[in-house]
N, C-alpha and C. Protein backbone atom coordinates (compact mmCIF):
# COMPACT_ATOMS: atom_id res chain seq x y z
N UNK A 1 -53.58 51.29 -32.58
CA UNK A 1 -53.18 50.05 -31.96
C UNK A 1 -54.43 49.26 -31.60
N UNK A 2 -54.88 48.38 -32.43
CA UNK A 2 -55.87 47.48 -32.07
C UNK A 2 -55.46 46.20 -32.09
N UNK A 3 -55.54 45.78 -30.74
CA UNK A 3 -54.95 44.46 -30.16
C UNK A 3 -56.36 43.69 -29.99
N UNK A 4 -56.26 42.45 -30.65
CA UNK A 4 -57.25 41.34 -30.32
C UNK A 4 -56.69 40.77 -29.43
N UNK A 5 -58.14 40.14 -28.40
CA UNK A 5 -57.83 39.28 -27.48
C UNK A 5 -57.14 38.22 -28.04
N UNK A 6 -56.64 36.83 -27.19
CA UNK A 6 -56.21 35.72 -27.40
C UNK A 6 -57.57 34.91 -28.01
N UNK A 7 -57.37 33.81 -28.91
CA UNK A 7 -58.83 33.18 -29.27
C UNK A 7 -59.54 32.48 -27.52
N UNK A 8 -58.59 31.89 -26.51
CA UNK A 8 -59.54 31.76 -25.33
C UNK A 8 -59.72 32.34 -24.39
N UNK A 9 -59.79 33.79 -24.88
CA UNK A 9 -60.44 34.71 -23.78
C UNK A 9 -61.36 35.66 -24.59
N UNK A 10 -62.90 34.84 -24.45
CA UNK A 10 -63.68 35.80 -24.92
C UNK A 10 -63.32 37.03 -24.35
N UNK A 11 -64.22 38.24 -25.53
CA UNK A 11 -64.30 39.93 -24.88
C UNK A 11 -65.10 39.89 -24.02
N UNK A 12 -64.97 40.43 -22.66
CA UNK A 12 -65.87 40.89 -21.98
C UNK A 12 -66.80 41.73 -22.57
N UNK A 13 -68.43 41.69 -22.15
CA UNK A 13 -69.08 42.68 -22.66
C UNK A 13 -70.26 42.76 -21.37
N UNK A 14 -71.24 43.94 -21.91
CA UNK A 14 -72.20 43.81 -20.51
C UNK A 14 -72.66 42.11 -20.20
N UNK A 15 -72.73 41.97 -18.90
CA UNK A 15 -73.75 40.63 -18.65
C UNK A 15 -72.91 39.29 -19.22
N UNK A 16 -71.93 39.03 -19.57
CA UNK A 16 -70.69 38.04 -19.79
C UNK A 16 -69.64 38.35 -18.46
N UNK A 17 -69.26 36.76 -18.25
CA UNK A 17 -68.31 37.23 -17.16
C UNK A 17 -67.14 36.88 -18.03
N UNK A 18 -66.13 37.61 -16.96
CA UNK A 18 -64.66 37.93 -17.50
C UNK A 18 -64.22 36.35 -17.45
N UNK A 19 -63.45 35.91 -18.67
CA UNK A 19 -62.90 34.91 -18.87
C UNK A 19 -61.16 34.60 -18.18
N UNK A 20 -60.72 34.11 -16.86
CA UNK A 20 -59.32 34.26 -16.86
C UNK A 20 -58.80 34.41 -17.42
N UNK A 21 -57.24 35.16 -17.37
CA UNK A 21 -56.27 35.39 -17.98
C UNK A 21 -55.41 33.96 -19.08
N UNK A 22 -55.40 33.49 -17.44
CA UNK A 22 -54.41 31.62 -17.57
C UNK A 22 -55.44 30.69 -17.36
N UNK A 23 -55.77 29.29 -17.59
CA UNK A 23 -56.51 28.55 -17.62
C UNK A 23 -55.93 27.98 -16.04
N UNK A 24 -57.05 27.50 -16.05
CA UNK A 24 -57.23 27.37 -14.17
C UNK A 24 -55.84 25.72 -13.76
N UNK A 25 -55.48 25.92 -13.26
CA UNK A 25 -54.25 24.48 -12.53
C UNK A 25 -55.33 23.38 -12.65
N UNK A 26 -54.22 21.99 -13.46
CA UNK A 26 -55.08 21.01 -13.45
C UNK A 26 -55.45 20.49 -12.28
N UNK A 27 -55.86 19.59 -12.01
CA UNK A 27 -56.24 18.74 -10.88
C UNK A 27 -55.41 17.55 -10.20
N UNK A 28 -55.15 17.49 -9.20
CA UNK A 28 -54.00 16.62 -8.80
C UNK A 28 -54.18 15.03 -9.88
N UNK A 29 -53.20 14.61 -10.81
CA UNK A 29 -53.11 13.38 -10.99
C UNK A 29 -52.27 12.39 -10.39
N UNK A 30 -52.70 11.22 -10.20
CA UNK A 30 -51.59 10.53 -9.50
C UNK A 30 -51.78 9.94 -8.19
N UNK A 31 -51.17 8.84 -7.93
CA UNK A 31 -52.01 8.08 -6.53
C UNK A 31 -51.82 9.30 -5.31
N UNK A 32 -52.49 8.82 -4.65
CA UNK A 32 -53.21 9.57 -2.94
C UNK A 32 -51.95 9.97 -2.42
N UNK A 33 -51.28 10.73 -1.68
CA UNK A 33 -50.03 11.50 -0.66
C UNK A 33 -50.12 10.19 0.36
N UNK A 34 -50.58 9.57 0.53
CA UNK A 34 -50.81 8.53 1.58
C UNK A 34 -50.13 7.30 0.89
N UNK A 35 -50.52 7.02 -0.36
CA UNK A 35 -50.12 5.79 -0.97
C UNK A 35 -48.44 5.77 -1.15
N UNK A 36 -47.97 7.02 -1.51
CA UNK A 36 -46.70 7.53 -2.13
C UNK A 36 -45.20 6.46 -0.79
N UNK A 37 -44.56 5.67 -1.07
CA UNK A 37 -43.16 5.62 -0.27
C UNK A 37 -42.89 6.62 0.41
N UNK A 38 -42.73 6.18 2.03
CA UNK A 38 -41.86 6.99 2.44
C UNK A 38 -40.66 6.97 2.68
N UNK A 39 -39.62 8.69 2.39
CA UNK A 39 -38.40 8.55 2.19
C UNK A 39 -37.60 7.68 3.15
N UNK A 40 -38.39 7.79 4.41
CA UNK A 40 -36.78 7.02 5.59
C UNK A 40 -37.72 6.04 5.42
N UNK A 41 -38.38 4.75 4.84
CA UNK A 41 -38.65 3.57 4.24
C UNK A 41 -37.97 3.60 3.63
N UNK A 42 -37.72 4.43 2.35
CA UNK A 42 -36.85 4.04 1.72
C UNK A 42 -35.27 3.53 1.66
N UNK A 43 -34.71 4.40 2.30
CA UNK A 43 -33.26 4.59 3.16
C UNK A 43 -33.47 3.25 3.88
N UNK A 44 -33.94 2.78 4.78
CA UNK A 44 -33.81 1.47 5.49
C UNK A 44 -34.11 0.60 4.39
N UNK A 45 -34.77 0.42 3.40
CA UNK A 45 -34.80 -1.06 2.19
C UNK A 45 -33.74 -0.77 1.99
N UNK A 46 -32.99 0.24 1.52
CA UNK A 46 -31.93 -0.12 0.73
C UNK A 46 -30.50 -0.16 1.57
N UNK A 47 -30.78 0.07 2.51
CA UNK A 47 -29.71 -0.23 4.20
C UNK A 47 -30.13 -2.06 4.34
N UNK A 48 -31.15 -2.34 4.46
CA UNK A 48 -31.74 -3.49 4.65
C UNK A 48 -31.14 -4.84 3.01
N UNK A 49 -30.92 -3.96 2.00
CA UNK A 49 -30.67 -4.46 0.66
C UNK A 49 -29.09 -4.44 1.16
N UNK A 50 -28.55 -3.56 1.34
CA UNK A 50 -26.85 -3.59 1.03
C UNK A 50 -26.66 -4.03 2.32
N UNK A 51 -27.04 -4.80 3.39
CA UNK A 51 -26.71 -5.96 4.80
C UNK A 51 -26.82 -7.42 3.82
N UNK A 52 -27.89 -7.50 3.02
CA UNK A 52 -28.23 -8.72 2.86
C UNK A 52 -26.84 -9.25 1.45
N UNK A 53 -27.02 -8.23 0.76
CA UNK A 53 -25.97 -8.48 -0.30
C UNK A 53 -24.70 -8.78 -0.05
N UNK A 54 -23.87 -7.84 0.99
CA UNK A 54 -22.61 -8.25 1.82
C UNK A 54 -22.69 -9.59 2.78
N UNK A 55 -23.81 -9.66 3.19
CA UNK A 55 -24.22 -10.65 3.89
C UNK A 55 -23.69 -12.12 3.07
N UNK A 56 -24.20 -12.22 2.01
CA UNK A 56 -24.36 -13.08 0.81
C UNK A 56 -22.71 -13.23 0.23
N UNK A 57 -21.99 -12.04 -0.25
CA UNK A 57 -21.22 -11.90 -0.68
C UNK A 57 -19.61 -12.42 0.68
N UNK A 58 -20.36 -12.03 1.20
CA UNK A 58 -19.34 -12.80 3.01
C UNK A 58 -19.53 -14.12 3.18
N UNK A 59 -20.88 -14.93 3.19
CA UNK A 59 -20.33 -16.47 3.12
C UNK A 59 -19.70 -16.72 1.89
N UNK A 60 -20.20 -16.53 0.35
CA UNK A 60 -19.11 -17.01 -0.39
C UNK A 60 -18.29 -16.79 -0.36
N UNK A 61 -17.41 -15.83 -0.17
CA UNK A 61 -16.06 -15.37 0.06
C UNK A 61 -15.69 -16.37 1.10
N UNK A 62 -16.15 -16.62 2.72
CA UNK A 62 -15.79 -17.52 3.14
C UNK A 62 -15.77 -18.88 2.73
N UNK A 63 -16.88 -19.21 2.30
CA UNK A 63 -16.73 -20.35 1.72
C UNK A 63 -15.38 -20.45 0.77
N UNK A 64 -15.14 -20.14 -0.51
CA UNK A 64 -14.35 -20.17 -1.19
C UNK A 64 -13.10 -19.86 -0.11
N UNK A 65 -12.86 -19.15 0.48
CA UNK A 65 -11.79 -19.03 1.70
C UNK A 65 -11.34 -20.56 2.24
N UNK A 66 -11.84 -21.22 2.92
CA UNK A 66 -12.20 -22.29 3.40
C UNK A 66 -11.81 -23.41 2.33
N UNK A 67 -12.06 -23.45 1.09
CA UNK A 67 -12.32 -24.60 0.30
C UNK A 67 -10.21 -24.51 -0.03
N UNK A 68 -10.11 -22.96 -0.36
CA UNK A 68 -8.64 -22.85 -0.72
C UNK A 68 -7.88 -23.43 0.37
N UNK A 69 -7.59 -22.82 1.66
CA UNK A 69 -7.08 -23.53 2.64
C UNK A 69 -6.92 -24.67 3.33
N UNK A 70 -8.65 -25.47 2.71
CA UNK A 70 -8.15 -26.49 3.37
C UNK A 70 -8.55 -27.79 2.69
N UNK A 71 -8.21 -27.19 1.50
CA UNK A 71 -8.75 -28.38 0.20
C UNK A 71 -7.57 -28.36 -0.65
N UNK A 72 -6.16 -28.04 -0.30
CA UNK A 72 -5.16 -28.14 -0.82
C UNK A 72 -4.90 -27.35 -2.08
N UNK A 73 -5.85 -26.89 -2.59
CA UNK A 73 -5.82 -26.77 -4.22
C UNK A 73 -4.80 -25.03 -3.88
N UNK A 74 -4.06 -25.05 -5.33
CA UNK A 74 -3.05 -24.39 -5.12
C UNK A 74 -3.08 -22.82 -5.97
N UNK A 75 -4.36 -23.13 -6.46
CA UNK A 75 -5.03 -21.67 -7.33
C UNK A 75 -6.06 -21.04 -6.46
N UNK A 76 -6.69 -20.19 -6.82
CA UNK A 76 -7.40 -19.16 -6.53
C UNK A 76 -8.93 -19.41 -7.26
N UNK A 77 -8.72 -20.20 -7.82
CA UNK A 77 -10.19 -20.44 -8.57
C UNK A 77 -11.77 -20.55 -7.84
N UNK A 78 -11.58 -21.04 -6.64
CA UNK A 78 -12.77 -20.99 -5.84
C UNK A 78 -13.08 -19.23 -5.61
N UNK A 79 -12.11 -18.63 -5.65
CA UNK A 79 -12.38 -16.93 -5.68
C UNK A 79 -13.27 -16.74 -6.84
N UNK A 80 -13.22 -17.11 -7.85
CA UNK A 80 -13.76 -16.87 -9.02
C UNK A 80 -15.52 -17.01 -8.83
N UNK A 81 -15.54 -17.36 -7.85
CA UNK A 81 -17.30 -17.74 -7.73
C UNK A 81 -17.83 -16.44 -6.84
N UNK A 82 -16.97 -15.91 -5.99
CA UNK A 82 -17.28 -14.45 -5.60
C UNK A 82 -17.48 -13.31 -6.43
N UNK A 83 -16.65 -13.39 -7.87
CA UNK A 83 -16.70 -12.65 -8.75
C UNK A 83 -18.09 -12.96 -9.64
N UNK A 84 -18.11 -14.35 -9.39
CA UNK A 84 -19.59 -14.61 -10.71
C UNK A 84 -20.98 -14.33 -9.50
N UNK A 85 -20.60 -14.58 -8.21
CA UNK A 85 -21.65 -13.85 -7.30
C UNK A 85 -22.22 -12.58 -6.99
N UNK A 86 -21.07 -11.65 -7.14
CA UNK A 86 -21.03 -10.35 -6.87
C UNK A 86 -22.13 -9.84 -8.16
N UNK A 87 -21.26 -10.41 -10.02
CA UNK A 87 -22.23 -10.21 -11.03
C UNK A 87 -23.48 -10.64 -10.98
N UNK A 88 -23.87 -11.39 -10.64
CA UNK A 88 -25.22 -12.44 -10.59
C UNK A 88 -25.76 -11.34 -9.48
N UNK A 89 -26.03 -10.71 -8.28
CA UNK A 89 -26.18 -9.87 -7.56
C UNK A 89 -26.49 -8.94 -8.05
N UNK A 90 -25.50 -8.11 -8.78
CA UNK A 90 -25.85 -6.66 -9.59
C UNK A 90 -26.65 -6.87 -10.54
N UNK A 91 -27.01 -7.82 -11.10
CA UNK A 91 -27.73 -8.07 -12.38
C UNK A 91 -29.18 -8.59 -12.24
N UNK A 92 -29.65 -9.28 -10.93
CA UNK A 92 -29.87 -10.44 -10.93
C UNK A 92 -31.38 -9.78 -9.69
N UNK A 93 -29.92 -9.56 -8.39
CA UNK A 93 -31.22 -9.28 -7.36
C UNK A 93 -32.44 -8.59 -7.59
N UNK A 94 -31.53 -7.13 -7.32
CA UNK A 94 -32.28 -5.79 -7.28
C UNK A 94 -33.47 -5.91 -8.92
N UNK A 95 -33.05 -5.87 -10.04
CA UNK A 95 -34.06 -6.13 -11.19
C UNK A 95 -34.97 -7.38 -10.69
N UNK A 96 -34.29 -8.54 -10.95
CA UNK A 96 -35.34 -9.42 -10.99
C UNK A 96 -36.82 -9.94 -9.49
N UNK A 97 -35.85 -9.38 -8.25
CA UNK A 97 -36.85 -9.38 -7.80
C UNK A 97 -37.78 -8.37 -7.68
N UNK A 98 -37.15 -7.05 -8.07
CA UNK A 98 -38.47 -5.91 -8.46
C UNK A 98 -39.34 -6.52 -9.36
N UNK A 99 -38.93 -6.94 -10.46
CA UNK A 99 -39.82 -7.56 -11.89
C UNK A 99 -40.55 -8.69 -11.10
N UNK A 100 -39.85 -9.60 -10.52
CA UNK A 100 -41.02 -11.03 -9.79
C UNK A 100 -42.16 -10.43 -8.86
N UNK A 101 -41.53 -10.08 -7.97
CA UNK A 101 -42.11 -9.58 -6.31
C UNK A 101 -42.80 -8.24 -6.09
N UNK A 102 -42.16 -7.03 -6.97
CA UNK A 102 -42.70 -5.88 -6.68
C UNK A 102 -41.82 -5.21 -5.81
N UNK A 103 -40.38 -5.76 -5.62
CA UNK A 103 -39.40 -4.86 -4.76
C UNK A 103 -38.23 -5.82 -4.32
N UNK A 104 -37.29 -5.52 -4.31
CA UNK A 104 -36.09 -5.98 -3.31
C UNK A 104 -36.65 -6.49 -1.84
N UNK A 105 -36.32 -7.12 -1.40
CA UNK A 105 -36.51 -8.10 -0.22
C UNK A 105 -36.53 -6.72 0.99
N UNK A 106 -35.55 -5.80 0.71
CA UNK A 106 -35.16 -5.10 1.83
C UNK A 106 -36.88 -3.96 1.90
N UNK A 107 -37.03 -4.00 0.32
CA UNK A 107 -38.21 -2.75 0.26
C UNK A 107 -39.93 -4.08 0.59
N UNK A 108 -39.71 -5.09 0.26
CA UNK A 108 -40.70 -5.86 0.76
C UNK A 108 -40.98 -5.96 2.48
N UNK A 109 -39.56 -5.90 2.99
CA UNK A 109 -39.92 -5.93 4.82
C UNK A 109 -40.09 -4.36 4.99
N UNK A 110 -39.84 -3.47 4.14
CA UNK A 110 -40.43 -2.25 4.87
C UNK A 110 -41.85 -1.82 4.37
N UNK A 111 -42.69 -2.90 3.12
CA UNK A 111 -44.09 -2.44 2.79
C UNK A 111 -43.94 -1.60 2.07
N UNK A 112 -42.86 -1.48 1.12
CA UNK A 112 -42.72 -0.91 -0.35
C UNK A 112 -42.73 -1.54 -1.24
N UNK A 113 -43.36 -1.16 -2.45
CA UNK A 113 -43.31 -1.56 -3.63
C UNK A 113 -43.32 -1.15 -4.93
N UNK A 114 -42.47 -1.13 -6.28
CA UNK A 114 -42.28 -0.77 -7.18
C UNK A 114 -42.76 -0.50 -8.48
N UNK A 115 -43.92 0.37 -8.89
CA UNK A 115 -44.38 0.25 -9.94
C UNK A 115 -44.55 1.16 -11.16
N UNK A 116 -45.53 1.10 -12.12
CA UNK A 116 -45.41 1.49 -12.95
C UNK A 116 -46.08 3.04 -12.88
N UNK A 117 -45.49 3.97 -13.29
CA UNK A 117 -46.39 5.30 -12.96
C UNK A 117 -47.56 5.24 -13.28
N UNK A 118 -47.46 4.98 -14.98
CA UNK A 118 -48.68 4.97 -15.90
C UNK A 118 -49.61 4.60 -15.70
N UNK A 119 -49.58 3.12 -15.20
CA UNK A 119 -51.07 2.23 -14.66
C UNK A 119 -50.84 1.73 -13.39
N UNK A 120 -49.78 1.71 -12.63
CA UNK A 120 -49.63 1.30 -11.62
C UNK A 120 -49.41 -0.53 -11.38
N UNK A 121 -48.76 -0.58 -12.70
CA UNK A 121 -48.45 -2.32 -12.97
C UNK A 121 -47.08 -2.59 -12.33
N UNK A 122 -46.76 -4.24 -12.45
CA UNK A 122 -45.12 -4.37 -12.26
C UNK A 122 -44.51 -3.92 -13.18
N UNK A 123 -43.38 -3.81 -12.96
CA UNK A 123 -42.62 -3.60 -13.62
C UNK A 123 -41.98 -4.70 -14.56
N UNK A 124 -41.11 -4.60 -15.51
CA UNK A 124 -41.34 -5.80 -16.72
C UNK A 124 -39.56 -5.91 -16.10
N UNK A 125 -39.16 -7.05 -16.41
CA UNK A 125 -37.50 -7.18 -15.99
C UNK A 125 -36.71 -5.98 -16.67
N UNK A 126 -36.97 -5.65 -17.80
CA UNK A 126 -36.13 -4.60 -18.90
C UNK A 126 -36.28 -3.10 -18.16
N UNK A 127 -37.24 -2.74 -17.78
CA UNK A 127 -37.68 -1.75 -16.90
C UNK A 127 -36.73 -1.77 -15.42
N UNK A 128 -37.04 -2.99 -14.82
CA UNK A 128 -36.25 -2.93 -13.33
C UNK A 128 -34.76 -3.24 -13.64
N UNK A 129 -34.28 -3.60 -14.59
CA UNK A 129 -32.83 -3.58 -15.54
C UNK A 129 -32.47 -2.32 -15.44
N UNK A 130 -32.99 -1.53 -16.04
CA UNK A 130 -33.12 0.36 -16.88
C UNK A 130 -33.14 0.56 -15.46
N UNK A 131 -33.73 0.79 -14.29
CA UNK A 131 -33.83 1.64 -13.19
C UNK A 131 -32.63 1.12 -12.09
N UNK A 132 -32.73 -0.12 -12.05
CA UNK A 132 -30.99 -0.42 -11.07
C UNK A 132 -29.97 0.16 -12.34
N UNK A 133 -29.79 -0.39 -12.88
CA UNK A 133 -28.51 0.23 -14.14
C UNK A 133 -28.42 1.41 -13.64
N UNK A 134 -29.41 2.58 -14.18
CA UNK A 134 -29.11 4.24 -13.41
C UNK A 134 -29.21 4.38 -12.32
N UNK A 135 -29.25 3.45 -11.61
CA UNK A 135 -29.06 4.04 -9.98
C UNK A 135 -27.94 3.86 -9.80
N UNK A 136 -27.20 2.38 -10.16
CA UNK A 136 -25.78 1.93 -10.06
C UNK A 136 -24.92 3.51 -10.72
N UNK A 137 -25.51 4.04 -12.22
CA UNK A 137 -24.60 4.62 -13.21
C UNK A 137 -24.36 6.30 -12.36
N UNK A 138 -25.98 6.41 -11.68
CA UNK A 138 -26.09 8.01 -10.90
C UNK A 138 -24.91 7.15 -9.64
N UNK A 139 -24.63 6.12 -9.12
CA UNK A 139 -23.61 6.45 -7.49
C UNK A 139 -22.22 6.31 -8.34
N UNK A 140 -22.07 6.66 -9.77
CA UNK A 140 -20.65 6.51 -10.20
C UNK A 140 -19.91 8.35 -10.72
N UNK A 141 -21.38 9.14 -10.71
CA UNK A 141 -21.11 10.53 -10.93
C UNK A 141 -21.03 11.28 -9.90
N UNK A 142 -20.60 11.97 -9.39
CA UNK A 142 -20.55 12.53 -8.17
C UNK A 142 -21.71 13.34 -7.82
N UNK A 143 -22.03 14.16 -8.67
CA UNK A 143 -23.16 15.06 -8.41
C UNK A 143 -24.52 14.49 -8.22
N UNK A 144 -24.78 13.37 -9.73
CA UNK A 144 -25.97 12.98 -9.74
C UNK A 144 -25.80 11.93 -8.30
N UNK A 145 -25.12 11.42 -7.89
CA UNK A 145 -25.00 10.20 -6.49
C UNK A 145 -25.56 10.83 -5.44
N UNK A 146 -25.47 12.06 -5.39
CA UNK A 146 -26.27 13.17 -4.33
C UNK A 146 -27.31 13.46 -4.62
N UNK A 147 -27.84 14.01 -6.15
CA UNK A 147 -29.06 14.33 -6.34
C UNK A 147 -30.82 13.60 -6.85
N UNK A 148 -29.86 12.13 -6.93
CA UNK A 148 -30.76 10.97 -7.34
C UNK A 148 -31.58 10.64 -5.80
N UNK A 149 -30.64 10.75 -4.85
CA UNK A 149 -31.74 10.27 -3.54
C UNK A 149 -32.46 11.48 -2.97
N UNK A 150 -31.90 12.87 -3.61
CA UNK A 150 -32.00 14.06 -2.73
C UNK A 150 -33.63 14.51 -3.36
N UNK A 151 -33.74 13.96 -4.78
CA UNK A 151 -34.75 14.22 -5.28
C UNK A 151 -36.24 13.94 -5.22
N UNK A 152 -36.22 12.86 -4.54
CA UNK A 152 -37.38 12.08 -4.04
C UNK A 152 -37.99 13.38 -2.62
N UNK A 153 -37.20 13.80 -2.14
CA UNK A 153 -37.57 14.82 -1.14
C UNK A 153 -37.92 16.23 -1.25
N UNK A 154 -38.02 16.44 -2.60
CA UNK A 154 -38.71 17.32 -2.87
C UNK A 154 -39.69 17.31 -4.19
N UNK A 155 -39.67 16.18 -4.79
CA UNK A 155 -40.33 15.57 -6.17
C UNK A 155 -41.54 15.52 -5.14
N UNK A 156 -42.67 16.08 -6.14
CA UNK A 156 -44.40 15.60 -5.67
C UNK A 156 -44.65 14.22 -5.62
N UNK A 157 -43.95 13.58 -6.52
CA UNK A 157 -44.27 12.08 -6.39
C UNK A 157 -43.34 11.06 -5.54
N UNK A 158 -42.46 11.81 -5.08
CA UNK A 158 -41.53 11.39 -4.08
C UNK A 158 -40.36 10.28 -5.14
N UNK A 159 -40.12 10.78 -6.30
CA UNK A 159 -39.53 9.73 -7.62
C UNK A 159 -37.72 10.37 -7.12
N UNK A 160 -37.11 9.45 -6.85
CA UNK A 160 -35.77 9.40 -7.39
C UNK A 160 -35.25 9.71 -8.61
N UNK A 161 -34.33 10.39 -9.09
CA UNK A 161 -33.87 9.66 -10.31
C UNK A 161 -34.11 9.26 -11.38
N UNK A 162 -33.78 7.77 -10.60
CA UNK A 162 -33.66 6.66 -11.00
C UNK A 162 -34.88 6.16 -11.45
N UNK A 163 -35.83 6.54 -9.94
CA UNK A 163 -37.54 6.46 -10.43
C UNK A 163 -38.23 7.12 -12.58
N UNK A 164 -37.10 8.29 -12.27
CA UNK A 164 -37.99 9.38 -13.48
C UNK A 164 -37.67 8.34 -15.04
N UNK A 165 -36.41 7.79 -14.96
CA UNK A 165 -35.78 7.40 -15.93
C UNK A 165 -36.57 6.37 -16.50
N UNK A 166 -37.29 5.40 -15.94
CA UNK A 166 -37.74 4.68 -16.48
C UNK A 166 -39.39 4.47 -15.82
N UNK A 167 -39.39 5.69 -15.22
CA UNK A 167 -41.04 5.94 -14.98
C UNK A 167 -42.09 4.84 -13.96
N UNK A 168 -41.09 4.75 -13.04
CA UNK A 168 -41.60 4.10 -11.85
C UNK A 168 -41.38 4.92 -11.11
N UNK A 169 -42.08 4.31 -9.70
CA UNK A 169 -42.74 4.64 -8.32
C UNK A 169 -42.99 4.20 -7.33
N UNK A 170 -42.45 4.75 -6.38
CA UNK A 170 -42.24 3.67 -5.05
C UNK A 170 -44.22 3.78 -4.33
N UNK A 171 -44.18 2.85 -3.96
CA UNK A 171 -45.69 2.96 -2.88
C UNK A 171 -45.76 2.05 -1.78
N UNK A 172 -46.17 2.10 -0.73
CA UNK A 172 -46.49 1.78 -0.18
C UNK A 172 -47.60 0.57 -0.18
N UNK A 173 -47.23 -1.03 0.08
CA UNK A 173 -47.94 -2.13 0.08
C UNK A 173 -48.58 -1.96 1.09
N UNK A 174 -48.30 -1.70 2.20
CA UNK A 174 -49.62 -2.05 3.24
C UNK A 174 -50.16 -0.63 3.80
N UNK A 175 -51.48 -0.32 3.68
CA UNK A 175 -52.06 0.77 4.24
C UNK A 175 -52.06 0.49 5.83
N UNK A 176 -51.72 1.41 6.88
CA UNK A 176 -52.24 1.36 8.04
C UNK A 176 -54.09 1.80 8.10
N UNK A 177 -54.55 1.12 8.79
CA UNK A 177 -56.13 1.43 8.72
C UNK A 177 -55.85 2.67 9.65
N UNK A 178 -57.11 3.09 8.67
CA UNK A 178 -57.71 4.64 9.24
C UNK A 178 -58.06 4.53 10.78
N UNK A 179 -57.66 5.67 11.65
CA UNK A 179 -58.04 5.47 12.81
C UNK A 179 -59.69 5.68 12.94
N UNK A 180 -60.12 5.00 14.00
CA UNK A 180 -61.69 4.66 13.85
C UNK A 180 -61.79 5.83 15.00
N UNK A 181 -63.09 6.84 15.13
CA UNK A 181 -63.43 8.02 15.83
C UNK A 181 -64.03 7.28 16.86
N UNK A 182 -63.80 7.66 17.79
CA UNK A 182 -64.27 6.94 19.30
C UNK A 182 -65.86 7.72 19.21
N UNK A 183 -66.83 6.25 19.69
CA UNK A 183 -67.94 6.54 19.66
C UNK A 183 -68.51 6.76 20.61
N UNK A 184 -69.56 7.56 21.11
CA UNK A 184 -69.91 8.11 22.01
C UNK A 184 -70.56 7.06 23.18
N UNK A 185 -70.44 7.02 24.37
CA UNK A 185 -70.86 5.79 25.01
C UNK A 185 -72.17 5.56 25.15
N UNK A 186 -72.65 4.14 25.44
CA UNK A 186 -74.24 4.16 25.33
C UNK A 186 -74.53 4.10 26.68
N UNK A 187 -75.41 4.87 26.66
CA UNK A 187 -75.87 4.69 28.00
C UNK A 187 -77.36 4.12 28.24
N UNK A 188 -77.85 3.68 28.79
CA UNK A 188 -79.02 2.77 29.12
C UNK A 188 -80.07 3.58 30.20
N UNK A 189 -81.61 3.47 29.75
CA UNK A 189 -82.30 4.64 30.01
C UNK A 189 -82.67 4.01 31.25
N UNK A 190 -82.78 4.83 32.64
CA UNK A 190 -82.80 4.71 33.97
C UNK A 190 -83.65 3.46 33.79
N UNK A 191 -83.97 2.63 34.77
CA UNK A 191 -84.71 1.77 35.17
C UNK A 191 -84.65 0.38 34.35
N UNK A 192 -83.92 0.47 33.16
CA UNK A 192 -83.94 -0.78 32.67
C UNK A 192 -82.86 -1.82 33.21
C-alpha cells in the first residue's frame, strides 16, 4: 500500500515544515460588521414604508370616496384610480426609489441604504425590480415569508432573501463617529 500525498501537501522530511492538512480560512471579504444594516433598522423602514403606502393609498381612496358622493356621478370609476395607485406603488415606489435614492423613504429616515454586493454601487431599476418582486413573491409562500426576514439574522452579511437573489445589501448611510478617548487633563506647572 503506497499512498502518495495530495499534490499540495509536500512530504515532510528532516528540516521542512509540515504542510497543513486543509488550506488555511480565507480572510474576511466584504464591508466592515459596522457598515452592515441593522436588523431592527430594518423592521422600522419597512414599518415606516407600509404607514406611508396606506397612508397614500387612504387619501386616494378618500378622495375618490368624496368625488363619488358628492359629485353625483353614478359609477364607481373614481375607484379605479385606487387600483392604478395601489399598481403604480408596487411597481413604482419600493424599486424606483431604491434605483434613484439608494432606498425607500422609510430605509432613508432610518440611514439605510441599498446596494450592490459586488462593488458596492446603486442598484440599476431591473435589479431593485428583481429584489421587491421576490420579496412581494417570498410574503406569498408561507415558509419562505418567515425565512426571507429570519435570514438576515443569522446570514454574515446580514442579506435577506430577497437581498441573495439579486445580490444586494443593506448598509448603513450614516456612520456614528467613533467615540473620542478622554484626554488626560493638562495641568500647568506650579508658579505659572
Amino acid at each position: 500500500m503506497n499512498a502518495t500525498p495530495p499534490e499540495h501537501i509536500p512530504p515532510a522530511g528532516p528540516g521542512l515544515p509540515v504542510a497543513p492538512a486543509y488550506p488555511a480560512p480565507l480572510a474576511h471579504r466584504g464591508p466592515a460588521p459596522g457598515v452592515l444594516g441593522n436588523q431592527g433598522l430594518r423592521l422600522l423602514a419597512l414599518l415606516l414604508d407600509i404607514v406611508f403606502a396606506f397612508g397614500v393609498l387612504f387619501l386616494v381612496t378618500a378622495g375618490a370616496d368624496l368625488v363619488v358622493t358628492f359629485g353625483g356621478t353614478r359609477d364607481n370609476a373614481p375607484f379605479h384610480l385606487t387600483v392604478l395607485v395601489t399598481v403604480a406603488l408596487l411597481f413604482l415606489y419600493s424599486p424606483l426609489m431604491t434605483a434613484r435614492c439608494g432606498g425607500t423613504p422609510g430605509k432613508l429616515l432610518c440611514g439605510l441604504s441599498v446596494v450592490r454586493l459586488a462593488d458596492g454601487g446603486p442598484l440599476s431599476y431591473g435589479a431593485a425590480l428583481g429584489r421587491h418582486l421576490a420579496h412581494l413573491g417570498m410574503w406569498l409562500v408561507p415558509v419562505l415569508s418567515l425565512l426571507d426576514p429570519l435570514n438576515c439574522l443569522w446570514d454574515g452579511l446580514r442579506q435577506c432573501l430577497h437581498d441573495k437573489v439579486v445580490g444586494s445589501l443593506v448598509i448603513r448611510r450614516r456612520m456614528r463617529p467613533a467615540p473620542v478617548a478622554a484626554a488626560a487633563p493638562v495641568t500647568r506647572p506650579a508658579g505659572s
